[in-house]
Protein backbone atom coordinates (compact mmCIF):
# COMPACT_ATOMS: atom_id res chain seq x y z
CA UNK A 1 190.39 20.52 51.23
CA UNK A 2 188.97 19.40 54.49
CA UNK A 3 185.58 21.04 53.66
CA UNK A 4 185.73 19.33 50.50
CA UNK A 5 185.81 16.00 52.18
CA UNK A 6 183.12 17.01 54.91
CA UNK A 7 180.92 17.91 51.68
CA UNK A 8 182.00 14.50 49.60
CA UNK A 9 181.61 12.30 53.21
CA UNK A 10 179.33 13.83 55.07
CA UNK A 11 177.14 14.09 52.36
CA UNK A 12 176.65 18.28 52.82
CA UNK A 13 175.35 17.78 55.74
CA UNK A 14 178.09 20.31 57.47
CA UNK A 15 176.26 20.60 61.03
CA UNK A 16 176.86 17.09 61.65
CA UNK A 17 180.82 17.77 61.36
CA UNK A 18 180.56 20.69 63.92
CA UNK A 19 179.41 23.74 61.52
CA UNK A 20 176.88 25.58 64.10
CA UNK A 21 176.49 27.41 66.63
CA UNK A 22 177.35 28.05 69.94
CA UNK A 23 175.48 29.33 73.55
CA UNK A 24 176.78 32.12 75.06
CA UNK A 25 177.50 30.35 77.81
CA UNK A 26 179.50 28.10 76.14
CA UNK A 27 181.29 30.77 73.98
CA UNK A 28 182.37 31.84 77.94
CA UNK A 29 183.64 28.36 78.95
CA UNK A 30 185.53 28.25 76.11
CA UNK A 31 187.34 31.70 76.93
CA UNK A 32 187.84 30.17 80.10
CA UNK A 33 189.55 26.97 79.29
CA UNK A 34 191.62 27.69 76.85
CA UNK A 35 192.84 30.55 78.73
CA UNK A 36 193.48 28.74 81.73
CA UNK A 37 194.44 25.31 80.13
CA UNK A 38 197.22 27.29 77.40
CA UNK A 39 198.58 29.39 80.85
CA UNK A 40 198.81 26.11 83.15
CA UNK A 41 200.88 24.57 80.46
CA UNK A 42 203.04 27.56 79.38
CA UNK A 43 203.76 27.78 83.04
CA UNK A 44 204.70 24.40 83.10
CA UNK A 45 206.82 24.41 80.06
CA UNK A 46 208.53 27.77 81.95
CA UNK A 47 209.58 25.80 84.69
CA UNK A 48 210.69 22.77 82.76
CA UNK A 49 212.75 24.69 81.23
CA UNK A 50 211.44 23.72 77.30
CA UNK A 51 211.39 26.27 74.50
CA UNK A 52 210.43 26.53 71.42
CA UNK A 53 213.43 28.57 70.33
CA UNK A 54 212.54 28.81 66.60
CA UNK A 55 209.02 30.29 67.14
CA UNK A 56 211.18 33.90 68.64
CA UNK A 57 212.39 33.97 65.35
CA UNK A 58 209.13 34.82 63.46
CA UNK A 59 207.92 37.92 62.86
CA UNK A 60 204.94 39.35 65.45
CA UNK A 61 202.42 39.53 62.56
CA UNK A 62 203.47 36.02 61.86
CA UNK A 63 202.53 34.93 65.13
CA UNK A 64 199.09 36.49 65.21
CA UNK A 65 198.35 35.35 61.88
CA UNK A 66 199.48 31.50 61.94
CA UNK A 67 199.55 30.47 65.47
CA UNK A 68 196.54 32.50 66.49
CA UNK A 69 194.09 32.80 64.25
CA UNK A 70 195.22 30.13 60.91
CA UNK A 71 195.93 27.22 62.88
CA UNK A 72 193.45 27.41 65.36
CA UNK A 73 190.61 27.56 62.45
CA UNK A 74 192.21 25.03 60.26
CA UNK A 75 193.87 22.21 62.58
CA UNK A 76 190.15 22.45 64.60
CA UNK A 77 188.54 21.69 60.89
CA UNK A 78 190.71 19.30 60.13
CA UNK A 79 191.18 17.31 63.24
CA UNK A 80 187.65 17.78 64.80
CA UNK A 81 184.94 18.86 62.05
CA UNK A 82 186.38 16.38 59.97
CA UNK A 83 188.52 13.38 61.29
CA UNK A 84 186.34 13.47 64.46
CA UNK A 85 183.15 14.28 63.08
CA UNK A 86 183.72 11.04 60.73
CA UNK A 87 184.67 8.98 63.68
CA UNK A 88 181.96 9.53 65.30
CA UNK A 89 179.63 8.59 62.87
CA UNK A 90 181.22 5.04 62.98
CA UNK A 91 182.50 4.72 66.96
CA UNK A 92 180.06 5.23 69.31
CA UNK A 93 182.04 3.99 72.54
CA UNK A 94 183.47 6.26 75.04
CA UNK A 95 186.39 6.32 77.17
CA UNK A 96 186.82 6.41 80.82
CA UNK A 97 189.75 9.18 81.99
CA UNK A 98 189.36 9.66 85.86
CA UNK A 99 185.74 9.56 86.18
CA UNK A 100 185.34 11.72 82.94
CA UNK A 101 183.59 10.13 80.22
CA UNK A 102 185.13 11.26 77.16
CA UNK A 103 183.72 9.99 73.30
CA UNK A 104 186.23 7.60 71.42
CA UNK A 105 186.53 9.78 68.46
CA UNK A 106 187.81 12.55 70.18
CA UNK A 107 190.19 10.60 71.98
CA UNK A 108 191.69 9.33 68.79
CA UNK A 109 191.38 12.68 66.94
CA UNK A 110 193.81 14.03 70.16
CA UNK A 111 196.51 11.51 69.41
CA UNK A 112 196.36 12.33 65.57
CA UNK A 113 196.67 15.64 66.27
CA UNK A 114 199.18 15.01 69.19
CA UNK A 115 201.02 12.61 66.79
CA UNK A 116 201.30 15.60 63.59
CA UNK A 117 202.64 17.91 65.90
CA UNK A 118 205.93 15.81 66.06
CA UNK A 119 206.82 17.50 62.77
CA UNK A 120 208.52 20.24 64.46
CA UNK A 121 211.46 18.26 64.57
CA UNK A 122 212.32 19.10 61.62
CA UNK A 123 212.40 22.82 62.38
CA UNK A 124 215.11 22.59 64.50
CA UNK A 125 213.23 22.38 67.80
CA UNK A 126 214.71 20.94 70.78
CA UNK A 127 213.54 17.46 71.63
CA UNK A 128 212.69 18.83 75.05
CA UNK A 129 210.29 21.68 73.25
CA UNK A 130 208.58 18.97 70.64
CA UNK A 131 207.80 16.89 73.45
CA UNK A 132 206.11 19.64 75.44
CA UNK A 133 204.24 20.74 72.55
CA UNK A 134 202.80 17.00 71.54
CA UNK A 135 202.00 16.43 75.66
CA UNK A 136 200.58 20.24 75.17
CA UNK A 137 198.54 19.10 72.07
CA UNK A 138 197.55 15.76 73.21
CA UNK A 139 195.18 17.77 75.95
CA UNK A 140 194.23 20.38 73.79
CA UNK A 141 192.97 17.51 71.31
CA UNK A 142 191.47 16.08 74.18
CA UNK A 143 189.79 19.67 75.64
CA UNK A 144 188.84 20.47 72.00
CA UNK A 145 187.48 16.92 71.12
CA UNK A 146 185.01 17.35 74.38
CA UNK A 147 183.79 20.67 73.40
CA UNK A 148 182.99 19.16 70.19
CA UNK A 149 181.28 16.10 71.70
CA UNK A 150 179.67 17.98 74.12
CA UNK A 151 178.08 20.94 71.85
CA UNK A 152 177.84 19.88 68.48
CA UNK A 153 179.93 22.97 67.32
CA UNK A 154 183.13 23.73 66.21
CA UNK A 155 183.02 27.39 67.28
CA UNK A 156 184.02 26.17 71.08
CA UNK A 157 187.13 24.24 70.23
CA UNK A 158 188.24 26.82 67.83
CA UNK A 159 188.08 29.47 71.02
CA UNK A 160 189.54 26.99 73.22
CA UNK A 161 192.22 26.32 70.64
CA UNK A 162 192.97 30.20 69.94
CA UNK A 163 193.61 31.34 73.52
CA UNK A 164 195.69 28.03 74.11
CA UNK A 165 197.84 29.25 71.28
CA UNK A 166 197.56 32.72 72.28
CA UNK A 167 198.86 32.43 76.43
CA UNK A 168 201.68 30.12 75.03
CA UNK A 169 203.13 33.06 72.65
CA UNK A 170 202.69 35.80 75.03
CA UNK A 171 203.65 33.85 78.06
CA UNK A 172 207.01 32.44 75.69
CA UNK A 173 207.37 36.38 74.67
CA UNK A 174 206.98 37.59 78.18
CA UNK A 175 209.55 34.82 80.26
């Protein structure tokens, strides 16, 4: 659907919403955020002491299949190819985050996606582990919105996306 409405909106014009490529050297720094970004928060949400007690409940293949490949893909359409990608065709201001400029449209597309991610309290999820996971996704939307700002491509914050999800299951399986 959200291809759809890039195609209707964006008049077919699908690079302008994100659909291109990336550098290798950006394909790297996204490895490396998203690795490092998903671990320092998993870490944190260890010693917190928040879970995410439903997620242990899904099958393995499950896992792989919505958390790190499905979501990733579609919530990084969605959220920055589309909602972002239209913002930004009608905000052009920028916002100031500890001497890091960061583009308006991003910004907002983080607290959307921040904001959606509140629906797992109605999978039974402790307050404790919804809150961790919409502070989690507010700086992944952030992280994600950037790479999109910053490249033009969607390909980044997918990667950055994926290995966020990715350390979070495997660090959740492992503690």
């Amino acid at each position: 659907m959200a291809m759809v409405l890039i195609a209707i909106i964006g008049r077919r014009q699908f690079a302008d919403y994100g659909f291109k490529l990336l550098r290798g050297s950006e394909v790297w720094k996204a490895l490396f955020t998203g690795f490092l970004v998903g671990t320092m928060l998993s870490v944190s949400a260890e010693f917190s002491g928040f879970k995410l007690t439903w997620m242990g409940q899904l099958p393995f293949a499950y896992v792989i299949l919505i958390f790190w490949i499905g979501a990733p893909i579609q919530e990084e359409i969605i959220f920055r190819g589309l909602f972002q990608g239209y913002l930004a065709t009608h905000v052009k201001s920028s916002i100031i985050i500890w001497k890091w400029k960061l583009a308006a449209p991003a910004f907002i597309g983080a607290i959307a996606f921040s904001l959606v991610h509140l629906a797992l309290l109605s999978v039974e999820a402790t307050l404790g582990g919804v809150l961790i996971t919409v502070v989690g996704a507010f700086i992944l939307g952030v992280i994600a919105g950037h790479f999109l700002s910053e490249t033009g491509s969607l390909i980044g914050s997918i990667i950055v996306h994926a290995l966020f999800n990715l350390t979070g299951a495997v660090f959740g399986l492992l503690c």
